[in-house]
C-alpha atoms as a PDB file:
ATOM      1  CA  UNK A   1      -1.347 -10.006 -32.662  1.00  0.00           C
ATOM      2  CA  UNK A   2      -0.675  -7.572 -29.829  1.00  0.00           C
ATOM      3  CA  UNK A   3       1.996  -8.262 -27.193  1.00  0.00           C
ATOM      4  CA  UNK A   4       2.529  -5.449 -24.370  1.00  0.00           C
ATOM      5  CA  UNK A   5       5.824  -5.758 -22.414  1.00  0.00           C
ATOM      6  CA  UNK A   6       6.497  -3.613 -19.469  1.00  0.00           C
ATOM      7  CA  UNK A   7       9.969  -2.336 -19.409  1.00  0.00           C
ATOM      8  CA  UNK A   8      11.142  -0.074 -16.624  1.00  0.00           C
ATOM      9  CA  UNK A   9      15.127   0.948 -18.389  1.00  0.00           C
ATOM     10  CA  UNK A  10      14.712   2.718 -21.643  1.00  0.00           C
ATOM     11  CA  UNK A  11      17.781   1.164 -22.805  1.00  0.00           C
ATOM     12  CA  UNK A  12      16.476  -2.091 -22.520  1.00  0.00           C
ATOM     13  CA  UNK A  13      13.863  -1.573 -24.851  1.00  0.00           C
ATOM     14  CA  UNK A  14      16.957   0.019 -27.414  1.00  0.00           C
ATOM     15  CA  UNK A  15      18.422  -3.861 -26.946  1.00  0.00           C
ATOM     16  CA  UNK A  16      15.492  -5.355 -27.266  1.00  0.00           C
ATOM     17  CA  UNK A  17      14.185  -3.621 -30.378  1.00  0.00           C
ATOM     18  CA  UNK A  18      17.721  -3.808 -32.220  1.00  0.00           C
ATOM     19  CA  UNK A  19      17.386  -7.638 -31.566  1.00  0.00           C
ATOM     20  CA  UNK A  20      13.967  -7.866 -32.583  1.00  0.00           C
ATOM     21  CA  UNK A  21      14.920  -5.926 -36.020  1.00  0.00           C
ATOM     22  CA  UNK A  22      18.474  -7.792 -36.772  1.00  0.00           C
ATOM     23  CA  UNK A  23      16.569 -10.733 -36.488  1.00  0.00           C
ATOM     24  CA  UNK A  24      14.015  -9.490 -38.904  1.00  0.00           C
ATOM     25  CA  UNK A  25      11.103 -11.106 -36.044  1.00  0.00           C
ATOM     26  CA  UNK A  26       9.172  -7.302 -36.710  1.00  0.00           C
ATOM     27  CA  UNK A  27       7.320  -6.065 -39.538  1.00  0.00           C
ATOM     28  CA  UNK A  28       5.663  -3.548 -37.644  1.00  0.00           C
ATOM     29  CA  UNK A  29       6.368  -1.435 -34.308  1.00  0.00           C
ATOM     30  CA  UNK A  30       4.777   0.924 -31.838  1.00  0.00           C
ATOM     31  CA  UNK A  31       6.096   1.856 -28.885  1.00  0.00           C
ATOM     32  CA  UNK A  32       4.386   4.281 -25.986  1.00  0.00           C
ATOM     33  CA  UNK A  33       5.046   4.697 -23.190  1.00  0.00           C
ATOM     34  CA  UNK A  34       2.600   4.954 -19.863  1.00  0.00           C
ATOM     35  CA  UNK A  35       1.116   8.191 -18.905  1.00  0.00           C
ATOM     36  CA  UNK A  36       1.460   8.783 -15.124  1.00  0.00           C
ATOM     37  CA  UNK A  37      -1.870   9.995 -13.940  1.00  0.00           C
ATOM     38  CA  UNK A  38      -1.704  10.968 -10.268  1.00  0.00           C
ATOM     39  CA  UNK A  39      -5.860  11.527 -10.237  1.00  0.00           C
ATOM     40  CA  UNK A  40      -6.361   7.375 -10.451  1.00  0.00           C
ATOM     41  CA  UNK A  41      -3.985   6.273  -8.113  1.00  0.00           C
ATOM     42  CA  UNK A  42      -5.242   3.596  -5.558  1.00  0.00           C
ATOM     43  CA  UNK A  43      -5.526   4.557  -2.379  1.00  0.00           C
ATOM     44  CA  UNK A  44      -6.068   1.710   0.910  1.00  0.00           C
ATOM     45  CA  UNK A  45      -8.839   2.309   3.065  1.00  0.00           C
ATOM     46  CA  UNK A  46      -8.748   3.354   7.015  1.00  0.00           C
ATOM     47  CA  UNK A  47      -8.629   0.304   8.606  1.00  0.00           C
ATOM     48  CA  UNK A  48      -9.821   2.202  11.331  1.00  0.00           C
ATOM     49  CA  UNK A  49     -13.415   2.392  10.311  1.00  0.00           C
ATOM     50  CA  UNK A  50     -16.029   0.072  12.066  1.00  0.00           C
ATOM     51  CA  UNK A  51     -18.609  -1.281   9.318  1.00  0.00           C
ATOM     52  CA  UNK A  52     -20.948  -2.759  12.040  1.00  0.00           C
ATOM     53  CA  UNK A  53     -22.340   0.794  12.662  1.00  0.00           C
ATOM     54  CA  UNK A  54     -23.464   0.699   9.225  1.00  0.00           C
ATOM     55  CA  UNK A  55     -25.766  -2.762   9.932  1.00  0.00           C
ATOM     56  CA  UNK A  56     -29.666  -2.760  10.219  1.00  0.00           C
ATOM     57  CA  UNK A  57     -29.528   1.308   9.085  1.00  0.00           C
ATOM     58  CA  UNK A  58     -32.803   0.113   6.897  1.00  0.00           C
ATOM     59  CA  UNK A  59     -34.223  -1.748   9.848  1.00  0.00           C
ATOM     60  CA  UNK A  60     -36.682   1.011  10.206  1.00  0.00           C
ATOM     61  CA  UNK A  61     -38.101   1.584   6.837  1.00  0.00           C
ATOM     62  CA  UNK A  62     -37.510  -2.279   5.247  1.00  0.00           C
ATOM     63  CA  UNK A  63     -37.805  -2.026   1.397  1.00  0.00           C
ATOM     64  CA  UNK A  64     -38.220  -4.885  -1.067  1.00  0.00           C
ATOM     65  CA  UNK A  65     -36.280  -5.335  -4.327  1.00  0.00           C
ATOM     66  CA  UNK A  66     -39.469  -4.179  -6.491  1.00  0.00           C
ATOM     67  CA  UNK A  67     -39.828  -1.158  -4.772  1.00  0.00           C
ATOM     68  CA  UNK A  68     -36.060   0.082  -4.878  1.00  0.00           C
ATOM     69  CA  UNK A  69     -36.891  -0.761  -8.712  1.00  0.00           C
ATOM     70  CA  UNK A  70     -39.299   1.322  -9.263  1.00  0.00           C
ATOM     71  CA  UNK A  71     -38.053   4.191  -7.364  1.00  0.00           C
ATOM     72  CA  UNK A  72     -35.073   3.855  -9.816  1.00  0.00           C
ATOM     73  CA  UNK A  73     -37.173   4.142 -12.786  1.00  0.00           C
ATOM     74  CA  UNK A  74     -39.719   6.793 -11.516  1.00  0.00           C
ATOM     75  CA  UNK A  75     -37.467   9.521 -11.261  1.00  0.00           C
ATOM     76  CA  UNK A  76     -37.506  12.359 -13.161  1.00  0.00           C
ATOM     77  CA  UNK A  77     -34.624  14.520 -13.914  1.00  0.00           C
END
């Protein structure tokens, strides 16, 4: 079994690992800890942007499902 606690005070992990072990509930511990990674944070979008310009842009050239399809699998790299 795996069971993933998120603990933000490194000495609460200490108290929570010496309880764990004095009351012999352990046989086997790993502990890491997260890796900030700045490159995936999440960002919010501009609010600001207006979708409805993006509407009907395939009005013009219509294309069924079948064609897109084979379009897909037609390339060639």
């Amino acid at each position: 079994m795996k069971v993933i606690l998120e603990i933000e005070k490194p000495d609460e992990v200490e108290k929570l690992m010496r309880w764990l072990h004095k009351n012999r509930l352990l046989s086997q511990v790993k502990v890491e800890t997260a890796v900030s990674d700045d490159s995936a944070a999440i960002v919010r979008g501009d609010k600001r942007i207006d979708p409805q310009a993006l509407f009907g842009i395939w009005k013009d050239n219509p294309r069924t499902l079948e064609e897109i399809r084979k379009a897909a699998w037609d390339r060639n790299p």
